[in-house]
C-alpha atoms as a PDB file:
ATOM      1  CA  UNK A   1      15.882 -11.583   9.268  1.00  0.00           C
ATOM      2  CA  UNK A   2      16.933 -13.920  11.255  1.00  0.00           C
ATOM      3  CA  UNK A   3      19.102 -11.826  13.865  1.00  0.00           C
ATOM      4  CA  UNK A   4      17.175  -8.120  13.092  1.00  0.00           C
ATOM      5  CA  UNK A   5      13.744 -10.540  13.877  1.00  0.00           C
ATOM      6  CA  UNK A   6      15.182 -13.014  16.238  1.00  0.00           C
ATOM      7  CA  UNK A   7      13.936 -15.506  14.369  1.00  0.00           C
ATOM      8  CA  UNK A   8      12.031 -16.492  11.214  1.00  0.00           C
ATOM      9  CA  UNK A   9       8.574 -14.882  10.275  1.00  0.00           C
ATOM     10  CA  UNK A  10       6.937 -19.018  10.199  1.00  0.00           C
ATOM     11  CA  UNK A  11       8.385 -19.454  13.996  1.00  0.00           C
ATOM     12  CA  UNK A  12       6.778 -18.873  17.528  1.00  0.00           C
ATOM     13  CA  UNK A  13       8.676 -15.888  17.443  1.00  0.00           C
ATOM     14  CA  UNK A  14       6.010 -13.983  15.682  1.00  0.00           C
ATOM     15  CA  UNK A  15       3.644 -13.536  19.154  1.00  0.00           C
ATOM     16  CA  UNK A  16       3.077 -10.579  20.991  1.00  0.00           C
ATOM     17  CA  UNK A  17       6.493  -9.279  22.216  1.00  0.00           C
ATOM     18  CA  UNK A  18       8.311  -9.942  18.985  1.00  0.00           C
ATOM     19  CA  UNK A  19       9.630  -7.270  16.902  1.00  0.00           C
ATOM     20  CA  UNK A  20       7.310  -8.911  13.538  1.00  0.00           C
ATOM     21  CA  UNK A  21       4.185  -8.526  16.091  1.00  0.00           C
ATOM     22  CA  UNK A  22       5.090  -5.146  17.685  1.00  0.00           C
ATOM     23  CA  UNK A  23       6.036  -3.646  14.177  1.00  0.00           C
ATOM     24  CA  UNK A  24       2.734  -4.971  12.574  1.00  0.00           C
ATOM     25  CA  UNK A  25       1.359  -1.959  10.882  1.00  0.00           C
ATOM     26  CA  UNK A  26      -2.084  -3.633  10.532  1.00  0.00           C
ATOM     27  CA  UNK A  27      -2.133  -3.529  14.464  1.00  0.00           C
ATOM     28  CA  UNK A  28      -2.422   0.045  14.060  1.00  0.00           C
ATOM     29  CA  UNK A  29      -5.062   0.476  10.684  1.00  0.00           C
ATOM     30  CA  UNK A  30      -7.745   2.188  12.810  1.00  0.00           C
ATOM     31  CA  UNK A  31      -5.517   4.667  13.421  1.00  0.00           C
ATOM     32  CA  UNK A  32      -4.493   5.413   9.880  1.00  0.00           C
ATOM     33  CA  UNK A  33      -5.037   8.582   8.370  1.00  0.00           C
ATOM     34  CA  UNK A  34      -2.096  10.088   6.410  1.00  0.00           C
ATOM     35  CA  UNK A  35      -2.786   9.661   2.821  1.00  0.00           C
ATOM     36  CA  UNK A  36      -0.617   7.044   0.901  1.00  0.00           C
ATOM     37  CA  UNK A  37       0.267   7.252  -2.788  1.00  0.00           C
ATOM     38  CA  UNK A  38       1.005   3.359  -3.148  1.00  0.00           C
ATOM     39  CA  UNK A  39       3.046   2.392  -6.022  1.00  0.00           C
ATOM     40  CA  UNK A  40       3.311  -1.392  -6.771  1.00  0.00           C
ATOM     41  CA  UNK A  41       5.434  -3.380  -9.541  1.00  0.00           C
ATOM     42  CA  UNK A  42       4.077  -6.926  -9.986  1.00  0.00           C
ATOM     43  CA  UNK A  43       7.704  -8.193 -11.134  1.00  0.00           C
ATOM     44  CA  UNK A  44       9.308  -6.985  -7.703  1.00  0.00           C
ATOM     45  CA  UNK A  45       9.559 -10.296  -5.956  1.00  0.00           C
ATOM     46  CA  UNK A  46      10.288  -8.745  -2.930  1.00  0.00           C
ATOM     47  CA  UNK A  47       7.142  -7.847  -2.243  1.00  0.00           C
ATOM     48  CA  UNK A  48       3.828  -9.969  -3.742  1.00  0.00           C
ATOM     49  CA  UNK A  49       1.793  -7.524  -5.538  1.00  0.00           C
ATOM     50  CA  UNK A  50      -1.698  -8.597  -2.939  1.00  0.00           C
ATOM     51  CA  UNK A  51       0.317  -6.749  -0.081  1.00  0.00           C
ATOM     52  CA  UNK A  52       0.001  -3.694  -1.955  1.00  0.00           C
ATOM     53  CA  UNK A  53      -3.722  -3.965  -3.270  1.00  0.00           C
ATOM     54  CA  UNK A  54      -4.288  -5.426   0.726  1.00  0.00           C
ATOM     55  CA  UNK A  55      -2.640  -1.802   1.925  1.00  0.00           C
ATOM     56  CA  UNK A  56      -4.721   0.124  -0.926  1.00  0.00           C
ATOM     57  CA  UNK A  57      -8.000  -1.874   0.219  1.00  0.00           C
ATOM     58  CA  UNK A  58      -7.809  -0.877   3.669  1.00  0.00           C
ATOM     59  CA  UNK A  59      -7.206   2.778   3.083  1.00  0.00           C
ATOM     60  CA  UNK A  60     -10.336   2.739   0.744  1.00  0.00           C
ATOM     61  CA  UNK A  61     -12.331   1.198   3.561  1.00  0.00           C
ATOM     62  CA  UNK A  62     -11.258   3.393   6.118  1.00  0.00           C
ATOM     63  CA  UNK A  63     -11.920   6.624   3.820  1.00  0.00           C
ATOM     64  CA  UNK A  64      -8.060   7.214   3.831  1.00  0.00           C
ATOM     65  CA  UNK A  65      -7.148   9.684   0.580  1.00  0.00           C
ATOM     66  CA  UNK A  66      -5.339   6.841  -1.537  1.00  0.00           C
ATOM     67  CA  UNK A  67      -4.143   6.358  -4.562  1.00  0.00           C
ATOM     68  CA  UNK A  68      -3.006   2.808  -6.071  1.00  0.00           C
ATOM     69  CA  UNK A  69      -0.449   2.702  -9.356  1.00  0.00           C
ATOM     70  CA  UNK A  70       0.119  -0.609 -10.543  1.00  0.00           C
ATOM     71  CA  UNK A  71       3.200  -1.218 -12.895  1.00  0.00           C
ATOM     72  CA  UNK A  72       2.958  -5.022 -14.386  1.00  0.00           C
ATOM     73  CA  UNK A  73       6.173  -4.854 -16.045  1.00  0.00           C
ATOM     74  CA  UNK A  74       8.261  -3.189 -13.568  1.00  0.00           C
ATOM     75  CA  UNK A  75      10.385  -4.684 -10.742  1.00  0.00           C
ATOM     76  CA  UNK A  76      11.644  -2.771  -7.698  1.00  0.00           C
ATOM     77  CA  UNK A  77      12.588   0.274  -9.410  1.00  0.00           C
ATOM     78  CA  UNK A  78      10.598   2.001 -12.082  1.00  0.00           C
ATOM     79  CA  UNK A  79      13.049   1.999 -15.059  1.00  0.00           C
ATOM     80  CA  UNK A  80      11.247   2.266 -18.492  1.00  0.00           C
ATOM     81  CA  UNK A  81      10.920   5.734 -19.830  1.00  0.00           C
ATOM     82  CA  UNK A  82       7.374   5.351 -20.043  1.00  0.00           C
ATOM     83  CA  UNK A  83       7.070   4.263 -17.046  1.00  0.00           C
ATOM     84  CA  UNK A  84       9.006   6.665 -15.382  1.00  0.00           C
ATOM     85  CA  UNK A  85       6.764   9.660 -16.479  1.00  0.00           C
ATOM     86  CA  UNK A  86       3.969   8.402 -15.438  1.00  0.00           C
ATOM     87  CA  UNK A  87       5.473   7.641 -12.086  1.00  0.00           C
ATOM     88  CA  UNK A  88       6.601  11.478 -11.787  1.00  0.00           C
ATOM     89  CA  UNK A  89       3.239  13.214 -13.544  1.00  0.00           C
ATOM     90  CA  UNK A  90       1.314  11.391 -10.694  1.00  0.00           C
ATOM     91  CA  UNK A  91       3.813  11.156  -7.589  1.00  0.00           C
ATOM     92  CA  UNK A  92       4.018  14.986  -8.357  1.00  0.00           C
ATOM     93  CA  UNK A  93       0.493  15.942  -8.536  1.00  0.00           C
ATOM     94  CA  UNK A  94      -0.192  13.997  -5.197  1.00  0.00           C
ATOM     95  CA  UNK A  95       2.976  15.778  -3.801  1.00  0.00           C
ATOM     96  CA  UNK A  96       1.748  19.131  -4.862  1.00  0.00           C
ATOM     97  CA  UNK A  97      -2.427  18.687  -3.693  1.00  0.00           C
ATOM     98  CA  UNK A  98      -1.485  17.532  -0.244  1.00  0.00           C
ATOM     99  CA  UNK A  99       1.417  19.867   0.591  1.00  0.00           C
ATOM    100  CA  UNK A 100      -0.596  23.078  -0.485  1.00  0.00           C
ATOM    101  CA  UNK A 101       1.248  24.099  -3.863  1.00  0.00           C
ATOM    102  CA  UNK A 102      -0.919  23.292  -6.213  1.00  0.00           C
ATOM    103  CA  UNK A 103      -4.449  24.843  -6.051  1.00  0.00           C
ATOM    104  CA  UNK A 104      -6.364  21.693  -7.903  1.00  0.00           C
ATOM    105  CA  UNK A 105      -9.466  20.432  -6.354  1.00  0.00           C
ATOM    106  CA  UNK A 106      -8.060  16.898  -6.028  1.00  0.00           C
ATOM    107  CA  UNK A 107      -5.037  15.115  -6.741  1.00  0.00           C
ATOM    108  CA  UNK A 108      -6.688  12.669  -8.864  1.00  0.00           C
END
């Protein structure tokens, strides 16, 4: 992070001009509009559960299409059998609504 960011996220270098302001996604939320299928696994430590539930919030309120599955016994990657089929039923069904091949009414 250091080099990539020129700097830590807790420094000055996080002000306007620096790559963690520029490439601040929530600098852009008004003009969000793509609908996100977020998956989240609370044991992934690298990446707090809240930032997920933060991005799924802000879709809702801006009347995004979004979807939020939660795995609490998962890490990064989605390894249990069970798991992993629910993972594909619903990553699939999303896939399908939005790119036209499935003729549901909704992808929920």
């Amino acid at each position: 992070m250091n080099h990539d960011f020129n700097g830590v996220f807790n420094s000055s270098s996080h002000k306007q001009g620096s790559p963690y302001y520029d490439w601040n996604p929530l600098l852009y939320v008004d003009r969000w509009a793509t609908p996100h299928f977020v998956v989240h696994s609370e044991l992934d430590f690298r990446l707090p559960v809240s930032e997920g539930i933060l991005l799924f919030n802000l879709l809702q309120t801006k009347g995004v299409p979004s979807k939020f599955l939660n795995f609490p016994d998962e890490n990064h990657h989605i390894v249990k059998r069970e798991n992993s089929l629910v993972w594909h039923k619903e990553i699939f069904k999303w896939i399908n609504y939005y790119s036209g091949i499935s003729n549901a009414s909704s992808p929920y």
